[in-house]
PDB file of N, CA and C in Angstrom:
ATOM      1  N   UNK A   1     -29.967 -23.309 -13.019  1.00  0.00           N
ATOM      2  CA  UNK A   1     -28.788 -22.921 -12.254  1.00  0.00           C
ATOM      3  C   UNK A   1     -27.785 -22.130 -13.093  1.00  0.00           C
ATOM      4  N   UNK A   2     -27.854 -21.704 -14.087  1.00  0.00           N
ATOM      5  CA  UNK A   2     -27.330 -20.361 -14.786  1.00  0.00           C
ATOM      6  C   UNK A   2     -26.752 -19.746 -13.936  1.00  0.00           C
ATOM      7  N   UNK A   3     -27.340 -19.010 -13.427  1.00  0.00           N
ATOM      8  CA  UNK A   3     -27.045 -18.257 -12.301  1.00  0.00           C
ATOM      9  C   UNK A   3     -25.644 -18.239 -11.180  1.00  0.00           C
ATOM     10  N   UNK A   4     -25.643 -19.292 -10.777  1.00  0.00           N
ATOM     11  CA  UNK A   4     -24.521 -19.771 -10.373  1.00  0.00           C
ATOM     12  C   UNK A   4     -23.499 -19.901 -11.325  1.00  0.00           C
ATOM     13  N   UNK A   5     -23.630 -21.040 -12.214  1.00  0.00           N
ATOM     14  CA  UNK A   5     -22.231 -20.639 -13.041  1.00  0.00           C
ATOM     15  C   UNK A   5     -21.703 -19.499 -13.623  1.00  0.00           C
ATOM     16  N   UNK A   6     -22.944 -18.285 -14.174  1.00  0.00           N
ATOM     17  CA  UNK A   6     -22.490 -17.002 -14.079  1.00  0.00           C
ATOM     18  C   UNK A   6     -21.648 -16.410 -12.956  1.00  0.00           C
ATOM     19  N   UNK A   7     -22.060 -16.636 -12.127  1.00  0.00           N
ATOM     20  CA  UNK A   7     -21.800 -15.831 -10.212  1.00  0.00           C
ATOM     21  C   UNK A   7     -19.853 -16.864 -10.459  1.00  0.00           C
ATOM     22  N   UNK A   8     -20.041 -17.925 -10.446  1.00  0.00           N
ATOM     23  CA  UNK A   8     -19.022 -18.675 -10.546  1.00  0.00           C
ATOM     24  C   UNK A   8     -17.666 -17.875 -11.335  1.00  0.00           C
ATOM     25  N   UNK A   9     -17.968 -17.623 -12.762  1.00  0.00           N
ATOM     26  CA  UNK A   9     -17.378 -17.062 -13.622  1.00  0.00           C
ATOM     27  C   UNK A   9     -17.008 -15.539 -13.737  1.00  0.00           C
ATOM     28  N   UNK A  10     -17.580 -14.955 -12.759  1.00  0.00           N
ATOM     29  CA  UNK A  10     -17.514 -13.677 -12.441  1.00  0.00           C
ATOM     30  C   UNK A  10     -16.571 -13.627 -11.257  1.00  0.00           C
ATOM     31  N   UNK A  11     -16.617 -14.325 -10.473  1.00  0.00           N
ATOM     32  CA  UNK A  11     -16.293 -14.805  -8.889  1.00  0.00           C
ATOM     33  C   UNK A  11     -14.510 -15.094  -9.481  1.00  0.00           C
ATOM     34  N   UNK A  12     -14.414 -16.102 -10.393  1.00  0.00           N
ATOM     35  CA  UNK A  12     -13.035 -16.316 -10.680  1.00  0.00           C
ATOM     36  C   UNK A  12     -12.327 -15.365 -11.431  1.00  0.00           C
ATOM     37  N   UNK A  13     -13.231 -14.639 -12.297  1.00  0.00           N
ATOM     38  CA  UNK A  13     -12.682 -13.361 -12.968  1.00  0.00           C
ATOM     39  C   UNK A  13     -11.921 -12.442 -12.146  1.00  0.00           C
ATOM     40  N   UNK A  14     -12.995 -11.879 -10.936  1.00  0.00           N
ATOM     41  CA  UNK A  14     -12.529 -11.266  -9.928  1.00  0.00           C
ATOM     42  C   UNK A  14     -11.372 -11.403  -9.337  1.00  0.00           C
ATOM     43  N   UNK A  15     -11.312 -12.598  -9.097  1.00  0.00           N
ATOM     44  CA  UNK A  15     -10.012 -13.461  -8.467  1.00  0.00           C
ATOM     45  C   UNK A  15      -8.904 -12.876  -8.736  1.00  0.00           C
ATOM     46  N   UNK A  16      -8.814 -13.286 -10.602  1.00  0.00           N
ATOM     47  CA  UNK A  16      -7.462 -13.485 -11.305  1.00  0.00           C
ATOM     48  C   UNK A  16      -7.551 -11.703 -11.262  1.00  0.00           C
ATOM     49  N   UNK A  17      -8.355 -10.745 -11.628  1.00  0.00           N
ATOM     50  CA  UNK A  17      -8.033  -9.230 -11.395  1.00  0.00           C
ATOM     51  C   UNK A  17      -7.394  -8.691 -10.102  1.00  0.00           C
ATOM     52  N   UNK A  18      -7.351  -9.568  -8.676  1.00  0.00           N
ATOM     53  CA  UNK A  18      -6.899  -9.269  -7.305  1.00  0.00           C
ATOM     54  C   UNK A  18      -5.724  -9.734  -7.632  1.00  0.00           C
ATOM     55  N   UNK A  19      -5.441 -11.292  -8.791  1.00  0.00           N
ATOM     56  CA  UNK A  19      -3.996 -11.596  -8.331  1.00  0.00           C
ATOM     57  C   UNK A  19      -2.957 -10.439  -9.090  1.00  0.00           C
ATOM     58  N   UNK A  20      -3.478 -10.093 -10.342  1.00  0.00           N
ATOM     59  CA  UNK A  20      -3.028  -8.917 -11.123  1.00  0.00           C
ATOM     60  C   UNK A  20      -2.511  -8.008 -10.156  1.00  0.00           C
ATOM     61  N   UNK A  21      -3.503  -7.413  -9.790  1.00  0.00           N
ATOM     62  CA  UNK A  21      -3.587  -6.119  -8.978  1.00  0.00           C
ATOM     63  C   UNK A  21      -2.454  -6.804  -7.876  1.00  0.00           C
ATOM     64  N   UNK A  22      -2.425  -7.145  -7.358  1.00  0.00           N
ATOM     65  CA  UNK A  22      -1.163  -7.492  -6.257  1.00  0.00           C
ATOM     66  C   UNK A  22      -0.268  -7.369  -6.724  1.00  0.00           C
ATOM     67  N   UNK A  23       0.287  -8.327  -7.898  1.00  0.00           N
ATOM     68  CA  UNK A  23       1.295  -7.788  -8.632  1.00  0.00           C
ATOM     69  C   UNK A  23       2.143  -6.833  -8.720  1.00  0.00           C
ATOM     70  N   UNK A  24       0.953  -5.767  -9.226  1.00  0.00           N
ATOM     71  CA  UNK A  24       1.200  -4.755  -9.240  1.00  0.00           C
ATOM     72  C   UNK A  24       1.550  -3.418  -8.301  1.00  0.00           C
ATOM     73  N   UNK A  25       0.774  -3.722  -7.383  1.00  0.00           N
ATOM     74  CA  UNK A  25       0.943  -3.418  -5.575  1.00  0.00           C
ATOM     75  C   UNK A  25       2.274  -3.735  -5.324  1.00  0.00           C
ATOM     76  N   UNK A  26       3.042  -4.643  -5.653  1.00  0.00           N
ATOM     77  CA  UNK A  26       4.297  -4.995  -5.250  1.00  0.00           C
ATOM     78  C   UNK A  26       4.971  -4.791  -5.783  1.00  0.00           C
ATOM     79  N   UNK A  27       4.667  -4.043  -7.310  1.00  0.00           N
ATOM     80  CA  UNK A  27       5.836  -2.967  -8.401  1.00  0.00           C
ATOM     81  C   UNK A  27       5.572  -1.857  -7.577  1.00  0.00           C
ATOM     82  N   UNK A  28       4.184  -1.078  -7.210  1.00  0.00           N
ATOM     83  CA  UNK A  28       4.680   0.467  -7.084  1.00  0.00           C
ATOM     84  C   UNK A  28       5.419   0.397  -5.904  1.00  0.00           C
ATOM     85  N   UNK A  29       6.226   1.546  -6.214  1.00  0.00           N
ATOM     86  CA  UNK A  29       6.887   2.274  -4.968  1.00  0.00           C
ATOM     87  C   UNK A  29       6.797   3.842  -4.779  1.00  0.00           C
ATOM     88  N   UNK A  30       6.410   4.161  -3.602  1.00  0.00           N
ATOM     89  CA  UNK A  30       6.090   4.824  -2.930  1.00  0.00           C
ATOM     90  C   UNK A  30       7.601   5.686  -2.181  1.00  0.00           C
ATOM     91  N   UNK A  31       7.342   6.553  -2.247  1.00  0.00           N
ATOM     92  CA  UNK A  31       8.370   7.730  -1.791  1.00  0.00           C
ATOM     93  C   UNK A  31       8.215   8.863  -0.521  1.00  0.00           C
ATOM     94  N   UNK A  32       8.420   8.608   0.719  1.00  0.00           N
ATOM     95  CA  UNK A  32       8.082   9.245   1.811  1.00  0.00           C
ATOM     96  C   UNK A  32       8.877   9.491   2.741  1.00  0.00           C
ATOM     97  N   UNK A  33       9.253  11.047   2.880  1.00  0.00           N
ATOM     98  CA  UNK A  33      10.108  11.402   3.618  1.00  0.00           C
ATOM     99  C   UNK A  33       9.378  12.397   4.725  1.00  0.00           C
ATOM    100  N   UNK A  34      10.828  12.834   6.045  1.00  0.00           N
ATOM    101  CA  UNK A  34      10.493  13.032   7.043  1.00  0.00           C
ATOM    102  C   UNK A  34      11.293  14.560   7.642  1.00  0.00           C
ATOM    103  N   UNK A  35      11.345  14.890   8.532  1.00  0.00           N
ATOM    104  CA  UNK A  35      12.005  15.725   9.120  1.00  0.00           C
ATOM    105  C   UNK A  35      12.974  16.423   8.010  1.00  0.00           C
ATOM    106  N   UNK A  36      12.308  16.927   7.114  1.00  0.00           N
ATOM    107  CA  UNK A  36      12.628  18.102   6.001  1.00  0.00           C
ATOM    108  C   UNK A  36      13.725  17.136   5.522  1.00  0.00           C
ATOM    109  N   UNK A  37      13.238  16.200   5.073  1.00  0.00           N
ATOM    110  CA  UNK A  37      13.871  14.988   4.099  1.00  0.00           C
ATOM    111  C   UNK A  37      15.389  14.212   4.493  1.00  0.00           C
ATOM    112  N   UNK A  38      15.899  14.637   6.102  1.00  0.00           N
ATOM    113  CA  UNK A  38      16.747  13.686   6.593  1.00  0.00           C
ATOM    114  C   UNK A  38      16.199  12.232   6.589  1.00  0.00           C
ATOM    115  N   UNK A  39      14.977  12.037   6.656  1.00  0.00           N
ATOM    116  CA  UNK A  39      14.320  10.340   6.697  1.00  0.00           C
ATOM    117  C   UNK A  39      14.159  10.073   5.448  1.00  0.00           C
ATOM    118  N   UNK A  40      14.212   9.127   4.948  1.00  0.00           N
ATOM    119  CA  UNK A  40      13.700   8.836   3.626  1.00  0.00           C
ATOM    120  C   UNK A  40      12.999   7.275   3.872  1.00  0.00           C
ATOM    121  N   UNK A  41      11.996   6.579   3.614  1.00  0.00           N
ATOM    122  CA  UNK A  41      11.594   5.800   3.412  1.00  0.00           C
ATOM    123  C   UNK A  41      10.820   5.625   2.112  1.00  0.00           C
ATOM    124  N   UNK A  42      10.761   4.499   1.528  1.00  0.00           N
ATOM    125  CA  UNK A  42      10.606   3.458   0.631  1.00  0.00           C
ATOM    126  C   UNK A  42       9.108   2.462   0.621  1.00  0.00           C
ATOM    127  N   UNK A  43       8.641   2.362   0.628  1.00  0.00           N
ATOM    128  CA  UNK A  43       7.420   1.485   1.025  1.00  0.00           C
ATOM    129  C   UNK A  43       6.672   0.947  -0.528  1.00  0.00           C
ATOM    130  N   UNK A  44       6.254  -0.479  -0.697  1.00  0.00           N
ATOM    131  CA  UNK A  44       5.624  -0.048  -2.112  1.00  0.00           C
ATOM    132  C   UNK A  44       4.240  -0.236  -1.577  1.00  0.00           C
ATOM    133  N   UNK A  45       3.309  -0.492  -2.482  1.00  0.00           N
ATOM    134  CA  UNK A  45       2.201  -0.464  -2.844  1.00  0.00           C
ATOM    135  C   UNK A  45       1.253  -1.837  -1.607  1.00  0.00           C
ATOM    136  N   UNK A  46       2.050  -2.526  -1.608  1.00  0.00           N
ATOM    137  CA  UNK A  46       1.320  -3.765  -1.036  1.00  0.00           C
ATOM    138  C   UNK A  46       1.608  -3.834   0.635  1.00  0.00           C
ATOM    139  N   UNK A  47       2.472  -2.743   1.038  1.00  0.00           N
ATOM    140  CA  UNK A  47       2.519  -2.298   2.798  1.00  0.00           C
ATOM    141  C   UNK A  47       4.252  -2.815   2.926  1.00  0.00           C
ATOM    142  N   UNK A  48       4.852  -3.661   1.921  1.00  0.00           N
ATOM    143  CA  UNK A  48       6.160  -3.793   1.801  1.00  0.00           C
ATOM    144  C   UNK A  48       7.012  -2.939   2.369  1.00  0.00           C
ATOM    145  N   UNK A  49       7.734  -2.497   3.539  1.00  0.00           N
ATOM    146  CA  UNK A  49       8.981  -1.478   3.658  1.00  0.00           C
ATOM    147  C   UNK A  49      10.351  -1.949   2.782  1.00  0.00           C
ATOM    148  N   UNK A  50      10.474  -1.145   1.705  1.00  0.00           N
ATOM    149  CA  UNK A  50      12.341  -1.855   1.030  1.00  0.00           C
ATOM    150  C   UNK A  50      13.533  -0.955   1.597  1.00  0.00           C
ATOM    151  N   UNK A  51      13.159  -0.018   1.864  1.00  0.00           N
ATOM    152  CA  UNK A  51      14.306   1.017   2.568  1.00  0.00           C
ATOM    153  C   UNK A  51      14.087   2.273   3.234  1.00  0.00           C
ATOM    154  N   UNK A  52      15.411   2.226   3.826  1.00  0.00           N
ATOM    155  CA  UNK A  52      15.461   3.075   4.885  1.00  0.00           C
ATOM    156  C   UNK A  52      16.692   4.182   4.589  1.00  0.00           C
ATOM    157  N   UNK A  53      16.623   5.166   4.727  1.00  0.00           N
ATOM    158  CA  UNK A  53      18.294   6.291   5.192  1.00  0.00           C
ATOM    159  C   UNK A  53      17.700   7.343   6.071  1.00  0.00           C
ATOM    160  N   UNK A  54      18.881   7.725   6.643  1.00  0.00           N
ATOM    161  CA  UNK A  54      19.085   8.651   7.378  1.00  0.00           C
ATOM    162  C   UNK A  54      20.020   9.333   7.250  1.00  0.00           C
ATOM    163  N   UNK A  55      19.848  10.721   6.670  1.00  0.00           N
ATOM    164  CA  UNK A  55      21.039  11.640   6.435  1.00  0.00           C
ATOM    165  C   UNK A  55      22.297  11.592   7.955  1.00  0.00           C
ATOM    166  N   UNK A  56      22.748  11.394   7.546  1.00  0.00           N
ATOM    167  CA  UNK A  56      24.062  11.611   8.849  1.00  0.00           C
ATOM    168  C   UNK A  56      24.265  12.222   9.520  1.00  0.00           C
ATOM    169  N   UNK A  57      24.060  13.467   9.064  1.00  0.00           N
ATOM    170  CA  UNK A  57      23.678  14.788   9.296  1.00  0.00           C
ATOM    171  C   UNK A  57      22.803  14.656  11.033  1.00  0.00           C
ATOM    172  N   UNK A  58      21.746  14.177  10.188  1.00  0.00           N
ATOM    173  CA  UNK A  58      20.409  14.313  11.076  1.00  0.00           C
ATOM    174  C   UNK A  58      20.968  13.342  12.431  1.00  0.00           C
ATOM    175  N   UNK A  59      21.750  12.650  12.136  1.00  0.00           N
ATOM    176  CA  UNK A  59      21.980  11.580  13.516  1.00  0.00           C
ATOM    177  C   UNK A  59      22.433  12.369  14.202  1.00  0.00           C
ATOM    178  N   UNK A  60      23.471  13.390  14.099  1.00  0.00           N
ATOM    179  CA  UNK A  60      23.915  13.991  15.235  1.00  0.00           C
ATOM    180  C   UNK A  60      22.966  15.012  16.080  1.00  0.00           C
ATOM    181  N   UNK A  61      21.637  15.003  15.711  1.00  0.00           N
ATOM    182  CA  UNK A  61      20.651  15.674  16.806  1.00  0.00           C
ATOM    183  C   UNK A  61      19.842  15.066  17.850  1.00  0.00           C
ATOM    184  N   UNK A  62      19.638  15.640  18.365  1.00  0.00           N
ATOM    185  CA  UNK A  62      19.022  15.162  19.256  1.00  0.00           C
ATOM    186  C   UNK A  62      18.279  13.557  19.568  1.00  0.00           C
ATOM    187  N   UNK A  63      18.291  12.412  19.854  1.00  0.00           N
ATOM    188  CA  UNK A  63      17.777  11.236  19.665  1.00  0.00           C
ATOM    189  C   UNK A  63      16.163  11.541  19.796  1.00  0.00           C
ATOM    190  N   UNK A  64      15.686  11.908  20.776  1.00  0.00           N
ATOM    191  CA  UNK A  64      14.223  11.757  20.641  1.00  0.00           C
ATOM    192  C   UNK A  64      13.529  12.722  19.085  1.00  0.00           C
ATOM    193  N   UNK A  65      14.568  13.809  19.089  1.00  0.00           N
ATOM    194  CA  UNK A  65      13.928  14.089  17.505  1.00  0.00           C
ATOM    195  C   UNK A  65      13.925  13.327  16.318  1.00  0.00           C
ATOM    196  N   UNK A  66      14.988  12.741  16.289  1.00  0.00           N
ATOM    197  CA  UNK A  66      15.298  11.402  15.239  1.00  0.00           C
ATOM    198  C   UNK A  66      13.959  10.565  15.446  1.00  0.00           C
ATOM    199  N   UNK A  67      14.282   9.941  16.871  1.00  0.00           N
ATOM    200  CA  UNK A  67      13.212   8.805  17.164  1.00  0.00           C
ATOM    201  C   UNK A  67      11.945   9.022  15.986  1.00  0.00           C
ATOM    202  N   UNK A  68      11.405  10.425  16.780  1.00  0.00           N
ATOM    203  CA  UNK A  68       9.793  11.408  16.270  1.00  0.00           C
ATOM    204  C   UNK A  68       9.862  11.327  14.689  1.00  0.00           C
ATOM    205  N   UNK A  69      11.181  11.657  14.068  1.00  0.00           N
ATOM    206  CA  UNK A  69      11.266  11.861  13.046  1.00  0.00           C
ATOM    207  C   UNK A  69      11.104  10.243  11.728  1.00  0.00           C
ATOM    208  N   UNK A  70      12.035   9.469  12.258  1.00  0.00           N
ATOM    209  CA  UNK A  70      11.385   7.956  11.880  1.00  0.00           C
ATOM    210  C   UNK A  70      10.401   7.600  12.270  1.00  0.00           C
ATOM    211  N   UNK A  71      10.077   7.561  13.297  1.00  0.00           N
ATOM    212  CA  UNK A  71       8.336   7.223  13.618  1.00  0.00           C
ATOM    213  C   UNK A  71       7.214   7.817  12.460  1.00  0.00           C
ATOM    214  N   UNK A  72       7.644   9.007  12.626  1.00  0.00           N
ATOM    215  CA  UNK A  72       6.417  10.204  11.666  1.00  0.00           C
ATOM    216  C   UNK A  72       6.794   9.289  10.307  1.00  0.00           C
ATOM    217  N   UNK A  73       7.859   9.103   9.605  1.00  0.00           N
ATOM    218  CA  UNK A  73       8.009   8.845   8.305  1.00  0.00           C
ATOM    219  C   UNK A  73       7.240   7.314   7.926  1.00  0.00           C
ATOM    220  N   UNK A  74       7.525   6.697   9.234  1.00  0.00           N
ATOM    221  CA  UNK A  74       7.381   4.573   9.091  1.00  0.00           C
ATOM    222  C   UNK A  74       5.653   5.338   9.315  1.00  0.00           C
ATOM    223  N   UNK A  75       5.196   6.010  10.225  1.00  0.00           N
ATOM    224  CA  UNK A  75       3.617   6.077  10.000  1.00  0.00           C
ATOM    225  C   UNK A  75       3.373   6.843   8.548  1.00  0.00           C
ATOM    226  N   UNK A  76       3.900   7.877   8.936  1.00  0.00           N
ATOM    227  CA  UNK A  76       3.170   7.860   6.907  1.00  0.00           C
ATOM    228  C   UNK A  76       3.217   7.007   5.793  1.00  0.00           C
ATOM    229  N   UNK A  77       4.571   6.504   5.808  1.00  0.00           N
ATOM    230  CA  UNK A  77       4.399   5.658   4.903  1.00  0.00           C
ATOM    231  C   UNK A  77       3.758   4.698   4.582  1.00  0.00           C
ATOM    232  N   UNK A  78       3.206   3.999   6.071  1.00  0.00           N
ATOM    233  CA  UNK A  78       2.571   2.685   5.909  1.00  0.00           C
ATOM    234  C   UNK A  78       1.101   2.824   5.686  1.00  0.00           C
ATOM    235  N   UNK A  79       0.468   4.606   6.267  1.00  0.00           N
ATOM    236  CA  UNK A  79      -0.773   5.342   5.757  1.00  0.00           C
ATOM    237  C   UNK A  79      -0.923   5.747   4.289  1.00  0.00           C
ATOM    238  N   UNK A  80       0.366   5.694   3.580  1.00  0.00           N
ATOM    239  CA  UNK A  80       0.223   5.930   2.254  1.00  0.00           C
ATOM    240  C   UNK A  80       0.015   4.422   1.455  1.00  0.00           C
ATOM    241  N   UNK A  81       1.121   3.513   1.895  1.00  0.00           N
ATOM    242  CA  UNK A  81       0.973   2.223   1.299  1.00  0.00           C
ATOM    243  C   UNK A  81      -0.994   1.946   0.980  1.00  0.00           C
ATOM    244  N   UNK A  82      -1.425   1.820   2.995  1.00  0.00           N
ATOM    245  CA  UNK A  82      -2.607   1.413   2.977  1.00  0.00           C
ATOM    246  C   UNK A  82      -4.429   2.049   1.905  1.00  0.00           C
ATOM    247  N   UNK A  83      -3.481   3.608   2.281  1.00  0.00           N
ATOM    248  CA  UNK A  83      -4.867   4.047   1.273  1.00  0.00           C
ATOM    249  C   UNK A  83      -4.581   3.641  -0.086  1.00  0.00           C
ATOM    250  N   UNK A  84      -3.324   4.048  -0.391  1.00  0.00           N
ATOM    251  CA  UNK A  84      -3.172   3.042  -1.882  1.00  0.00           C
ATOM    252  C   UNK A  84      -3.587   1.752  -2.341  1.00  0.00           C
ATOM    253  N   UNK A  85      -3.430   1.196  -1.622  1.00  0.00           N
ATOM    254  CA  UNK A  85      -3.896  -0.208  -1.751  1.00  0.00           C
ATOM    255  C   UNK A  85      -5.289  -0.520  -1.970  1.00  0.00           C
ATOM    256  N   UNK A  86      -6.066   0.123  -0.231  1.00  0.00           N
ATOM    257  CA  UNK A  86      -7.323   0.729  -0.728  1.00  0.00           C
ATOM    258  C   UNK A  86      -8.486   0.685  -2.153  1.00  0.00           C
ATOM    259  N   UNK A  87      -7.314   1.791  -2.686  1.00  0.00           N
ATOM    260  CA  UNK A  87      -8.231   2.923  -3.267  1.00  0.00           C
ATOM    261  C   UNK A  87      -8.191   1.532  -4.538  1.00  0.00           C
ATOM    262  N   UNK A  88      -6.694   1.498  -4.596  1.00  0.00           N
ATOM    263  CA  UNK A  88      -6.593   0.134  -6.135  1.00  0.00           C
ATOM    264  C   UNK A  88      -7.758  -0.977  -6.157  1.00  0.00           C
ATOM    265  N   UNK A  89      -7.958  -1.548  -5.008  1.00  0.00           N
ATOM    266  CA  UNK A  89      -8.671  -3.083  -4.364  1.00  0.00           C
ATOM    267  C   UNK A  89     -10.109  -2.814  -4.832  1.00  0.00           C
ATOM    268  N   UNK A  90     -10.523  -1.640  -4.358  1.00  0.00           N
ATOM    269  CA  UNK A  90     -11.377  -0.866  -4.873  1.00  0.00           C
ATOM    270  C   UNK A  90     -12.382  -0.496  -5.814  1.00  0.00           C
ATOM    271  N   UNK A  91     -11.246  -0.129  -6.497  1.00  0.00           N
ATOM    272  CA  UNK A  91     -11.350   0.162  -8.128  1.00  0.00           C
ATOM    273  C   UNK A  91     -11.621  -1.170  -8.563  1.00  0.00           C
ATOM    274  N   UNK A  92     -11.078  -2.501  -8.580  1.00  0.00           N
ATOM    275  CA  UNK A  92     -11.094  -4.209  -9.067  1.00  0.00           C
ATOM    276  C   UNK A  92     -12.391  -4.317  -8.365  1.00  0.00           C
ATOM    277  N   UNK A  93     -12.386  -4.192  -7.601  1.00  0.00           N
ATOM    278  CA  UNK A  93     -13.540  -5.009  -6.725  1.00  0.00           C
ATOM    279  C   UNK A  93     -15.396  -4.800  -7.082  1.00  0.00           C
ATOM    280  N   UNK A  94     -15.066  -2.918  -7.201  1.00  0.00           N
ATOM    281  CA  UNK A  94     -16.221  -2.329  -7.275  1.00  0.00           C
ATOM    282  C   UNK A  94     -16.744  -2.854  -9.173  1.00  0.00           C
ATOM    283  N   UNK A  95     -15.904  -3.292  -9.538  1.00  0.00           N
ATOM    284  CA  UNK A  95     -16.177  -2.986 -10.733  1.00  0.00           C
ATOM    285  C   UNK A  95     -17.161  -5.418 -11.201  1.00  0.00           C
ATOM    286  N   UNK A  96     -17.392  -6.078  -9.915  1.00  0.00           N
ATOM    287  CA  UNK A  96     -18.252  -7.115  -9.941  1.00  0.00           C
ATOM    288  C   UNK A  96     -19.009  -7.005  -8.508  1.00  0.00           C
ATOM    289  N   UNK A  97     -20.152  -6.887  -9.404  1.00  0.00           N
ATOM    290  CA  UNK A  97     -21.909  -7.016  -8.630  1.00  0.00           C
ATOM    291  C   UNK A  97     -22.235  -8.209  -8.221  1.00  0.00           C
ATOM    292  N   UNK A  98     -22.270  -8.728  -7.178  1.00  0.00           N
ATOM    293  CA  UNK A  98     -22.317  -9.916  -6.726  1.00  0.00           C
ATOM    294  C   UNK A  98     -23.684  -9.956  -5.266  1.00  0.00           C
ATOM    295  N   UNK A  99     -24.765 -10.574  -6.296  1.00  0.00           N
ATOM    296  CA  UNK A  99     -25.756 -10.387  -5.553  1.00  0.00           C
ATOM    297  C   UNK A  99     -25.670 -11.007  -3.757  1.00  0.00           C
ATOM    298  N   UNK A 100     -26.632 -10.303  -2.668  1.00  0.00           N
ATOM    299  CA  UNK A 100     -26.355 -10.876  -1.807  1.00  0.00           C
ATOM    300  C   UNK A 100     -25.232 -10.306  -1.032  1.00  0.00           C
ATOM    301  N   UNK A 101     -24.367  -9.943  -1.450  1.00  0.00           N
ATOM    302  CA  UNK A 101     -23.150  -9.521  -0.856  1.00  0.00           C
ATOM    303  C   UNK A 101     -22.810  -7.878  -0.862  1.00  0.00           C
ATOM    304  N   UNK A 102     -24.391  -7.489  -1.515  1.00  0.00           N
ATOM    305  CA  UNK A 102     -23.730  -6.111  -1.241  1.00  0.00           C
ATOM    306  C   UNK A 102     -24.600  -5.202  -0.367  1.00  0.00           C
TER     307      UNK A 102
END
């Protein structure tokens, strides 16, 4: 039964590299703006939103352009968070062979 306690020891390795990696997911931050940069959103790494502005400016137009314009920014951002995350999880993950499971 080698085998197993190898698989075991690899299995927890993995682990503690996901809890790392989260960590770290929850340091980056991410920078994504909108409607020629009146939106600004904030998002980090782990799908977190930390902030929001809206130039002042931009409030006095039209509401449904605003609306379009936060919408577009909260979807990119949360499309940037996710492939990031992704691509990181990824990178940890791909890097233990775990028979059976692949």
């Amino acid at each position: 039964m080698a085998g197993v306690g190898k698989l075991l020891k690899q299995a927890q390795k993995m682990q503690r590299s996901i809890e790392t990696l989260q960590t770290q997911l929850e340091a980056k931050e991410i920078d994504v703006t909108s409607g020629g940069g009146a939106v600004k959103i904030k998002i980090n790494g782990a799908g977190k939103f930390m902030s929001l502005s809206l130039d002042p400016e931009f409030l006095k137009e039209d509401a449904k352009l605003v609306s379009d314009a936060v919408l577009a920014a909260v979807q990119d951002a949360a499309k940037q968070a996710k492939e990031f995350n992704d691509a990181e999880m990824q990178k940890v993950t791909s890097a233990f062979q775990m028979p059976g499971l692949m």
